[in-house]
C-alpha atoms as a PDB file:
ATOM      1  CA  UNK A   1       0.000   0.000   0.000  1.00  0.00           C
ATOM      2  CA  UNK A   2       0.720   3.650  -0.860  1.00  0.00           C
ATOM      3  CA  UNK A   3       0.207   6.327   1.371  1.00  0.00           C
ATOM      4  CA  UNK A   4      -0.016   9.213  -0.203  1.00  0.00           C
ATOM      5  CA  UNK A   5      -0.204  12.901   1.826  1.00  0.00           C
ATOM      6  CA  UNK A   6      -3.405  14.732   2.001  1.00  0.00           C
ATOM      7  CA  UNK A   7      -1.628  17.779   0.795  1.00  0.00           C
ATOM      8  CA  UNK A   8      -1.175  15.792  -2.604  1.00  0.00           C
ATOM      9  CA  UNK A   9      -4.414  14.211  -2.645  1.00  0.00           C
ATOM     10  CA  UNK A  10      -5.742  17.414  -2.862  1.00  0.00           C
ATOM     11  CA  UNK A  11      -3.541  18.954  -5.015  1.00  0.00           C
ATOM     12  CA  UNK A  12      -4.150  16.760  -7.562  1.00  0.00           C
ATOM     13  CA  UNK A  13      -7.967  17.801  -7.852  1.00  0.00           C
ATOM     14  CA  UNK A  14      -9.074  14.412  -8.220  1.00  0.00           C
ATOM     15  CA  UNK A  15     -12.162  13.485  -6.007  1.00  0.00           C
ATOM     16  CA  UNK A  16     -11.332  11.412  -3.152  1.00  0.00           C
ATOM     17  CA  UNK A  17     -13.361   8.693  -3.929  1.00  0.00           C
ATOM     18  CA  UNK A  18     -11.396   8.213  -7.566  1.00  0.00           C
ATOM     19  CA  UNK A  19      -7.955   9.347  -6.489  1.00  0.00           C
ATOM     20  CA  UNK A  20      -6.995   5.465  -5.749  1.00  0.00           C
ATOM     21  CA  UNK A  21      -8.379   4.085  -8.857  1.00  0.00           C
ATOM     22  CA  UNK A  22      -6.572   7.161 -10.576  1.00  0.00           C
ATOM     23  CA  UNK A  23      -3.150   6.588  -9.047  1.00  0.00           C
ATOM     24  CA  UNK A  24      -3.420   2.748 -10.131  1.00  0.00           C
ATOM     25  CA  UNK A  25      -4.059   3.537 -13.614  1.00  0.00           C
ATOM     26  CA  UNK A  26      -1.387   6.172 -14.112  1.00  0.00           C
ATOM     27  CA  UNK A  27       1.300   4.124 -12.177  1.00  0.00           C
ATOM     28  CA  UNK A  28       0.348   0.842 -14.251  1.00  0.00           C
ATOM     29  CA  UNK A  29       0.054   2.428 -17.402  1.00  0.00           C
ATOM     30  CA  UNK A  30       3.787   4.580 -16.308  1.00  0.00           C
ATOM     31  CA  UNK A  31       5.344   0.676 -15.110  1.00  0.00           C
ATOM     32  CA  UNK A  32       3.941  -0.501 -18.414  1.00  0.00           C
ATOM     33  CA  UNK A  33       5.556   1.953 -20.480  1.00  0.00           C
ATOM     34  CA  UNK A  34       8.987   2.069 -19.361  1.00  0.00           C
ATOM     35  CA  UNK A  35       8.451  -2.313 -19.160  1.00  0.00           C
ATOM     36  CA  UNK A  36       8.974  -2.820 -15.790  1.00  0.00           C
ATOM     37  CA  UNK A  37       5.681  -4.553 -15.547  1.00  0.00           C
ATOM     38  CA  UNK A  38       4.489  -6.907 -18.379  1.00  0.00           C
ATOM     39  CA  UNK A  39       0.734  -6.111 -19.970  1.00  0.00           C
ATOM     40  CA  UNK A  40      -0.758  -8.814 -17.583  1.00  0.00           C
ATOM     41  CA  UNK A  41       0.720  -7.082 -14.837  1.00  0.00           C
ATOM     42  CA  UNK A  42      -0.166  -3.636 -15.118  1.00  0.00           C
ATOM     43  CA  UNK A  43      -3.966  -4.126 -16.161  1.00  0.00           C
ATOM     44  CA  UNK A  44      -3.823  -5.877 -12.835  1.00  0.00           C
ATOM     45  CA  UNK A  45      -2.774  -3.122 -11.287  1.00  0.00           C
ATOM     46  CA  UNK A  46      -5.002  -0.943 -13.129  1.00  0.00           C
ATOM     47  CA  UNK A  47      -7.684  -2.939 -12.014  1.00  0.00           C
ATOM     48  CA  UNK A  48      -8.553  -3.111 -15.894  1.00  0.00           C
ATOM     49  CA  UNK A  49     -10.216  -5.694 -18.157  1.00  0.00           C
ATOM     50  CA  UNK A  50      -7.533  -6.210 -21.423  1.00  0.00           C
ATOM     51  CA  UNK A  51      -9.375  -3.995 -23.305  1.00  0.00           C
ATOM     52  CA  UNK A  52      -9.845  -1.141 -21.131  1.00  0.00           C
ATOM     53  CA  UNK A  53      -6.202  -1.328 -20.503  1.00  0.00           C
ATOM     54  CA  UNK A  54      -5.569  -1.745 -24.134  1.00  0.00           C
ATOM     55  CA  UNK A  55      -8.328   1.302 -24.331  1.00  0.00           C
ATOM     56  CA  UNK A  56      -6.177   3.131 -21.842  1.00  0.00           C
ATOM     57  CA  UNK A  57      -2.544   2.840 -23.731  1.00  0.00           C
ATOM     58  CA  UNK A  58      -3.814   3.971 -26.798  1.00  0.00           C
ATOM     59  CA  UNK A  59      -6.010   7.186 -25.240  1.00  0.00           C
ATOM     60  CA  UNK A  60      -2.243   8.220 -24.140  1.00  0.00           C
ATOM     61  CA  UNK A  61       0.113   6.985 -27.402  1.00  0.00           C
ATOM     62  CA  UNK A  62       1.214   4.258 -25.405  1.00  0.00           C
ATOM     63  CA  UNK A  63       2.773   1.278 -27.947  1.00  0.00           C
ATOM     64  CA  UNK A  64       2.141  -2.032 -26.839  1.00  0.00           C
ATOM     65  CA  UNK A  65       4.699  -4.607 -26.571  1.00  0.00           C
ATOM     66  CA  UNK A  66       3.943  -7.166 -28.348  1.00  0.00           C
ATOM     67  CA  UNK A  67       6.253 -10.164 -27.809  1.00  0.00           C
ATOM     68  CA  UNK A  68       7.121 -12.889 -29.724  1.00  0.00           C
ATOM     69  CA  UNK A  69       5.223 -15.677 -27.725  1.00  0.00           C
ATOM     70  CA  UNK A  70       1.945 -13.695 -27.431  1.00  0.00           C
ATOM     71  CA  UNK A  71       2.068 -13.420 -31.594  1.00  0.00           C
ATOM     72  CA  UNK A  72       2.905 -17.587 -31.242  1.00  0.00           C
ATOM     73  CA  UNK A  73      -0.390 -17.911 -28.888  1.00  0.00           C
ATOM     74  CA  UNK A  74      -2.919 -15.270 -31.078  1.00  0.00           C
ATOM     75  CA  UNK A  75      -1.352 -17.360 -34.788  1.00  0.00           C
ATOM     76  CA  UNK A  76      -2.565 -20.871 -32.750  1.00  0.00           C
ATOM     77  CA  UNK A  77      -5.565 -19.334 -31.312  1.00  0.00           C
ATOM     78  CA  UNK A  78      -6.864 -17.671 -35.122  1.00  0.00           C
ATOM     79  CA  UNK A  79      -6.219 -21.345 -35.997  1.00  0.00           C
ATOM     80  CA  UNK A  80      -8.058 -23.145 -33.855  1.00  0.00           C
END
């Protein structure tokens, strides 16, 4: 857990109710960018479904890494 100072809570001008959910998103979708978490990961943390995550990189120009064994798992799954 994160504890994050009043002060900055309120700074940020993000209702208190949302800041949490806020915070997870931009520090998932941050981890995510720089790869320090893997997609899986950070939509976890984001408390996202894949394709609101997916959703979410692309609102913000975020690429998405795309490795070499999830191409090997989508070519098997179209062929199945």
């Amino acid at each position: 857990m994160i504890r994050v100072p009043r002060d900055i809570v309120e700074a940020a001008r993000i209702p208190e109710a949302e800041f949490e959910r806020v915070a997870r998103v931009e520090l998932a979708v941050a981890l995510y960018a720089r790869g320090v978490l893997s997609f899986g990961q950070a939509r976890r943390l984001a408390g996202l479904s894949k394709w609101e995550f997916l959703e979410e990189l692309a609102k913000r120009g975020v690429e998405r890494h795309y490795t070499r064994e999830e191409l090997e798992d989508d070519i098997a799954f179209a062929k199945a």
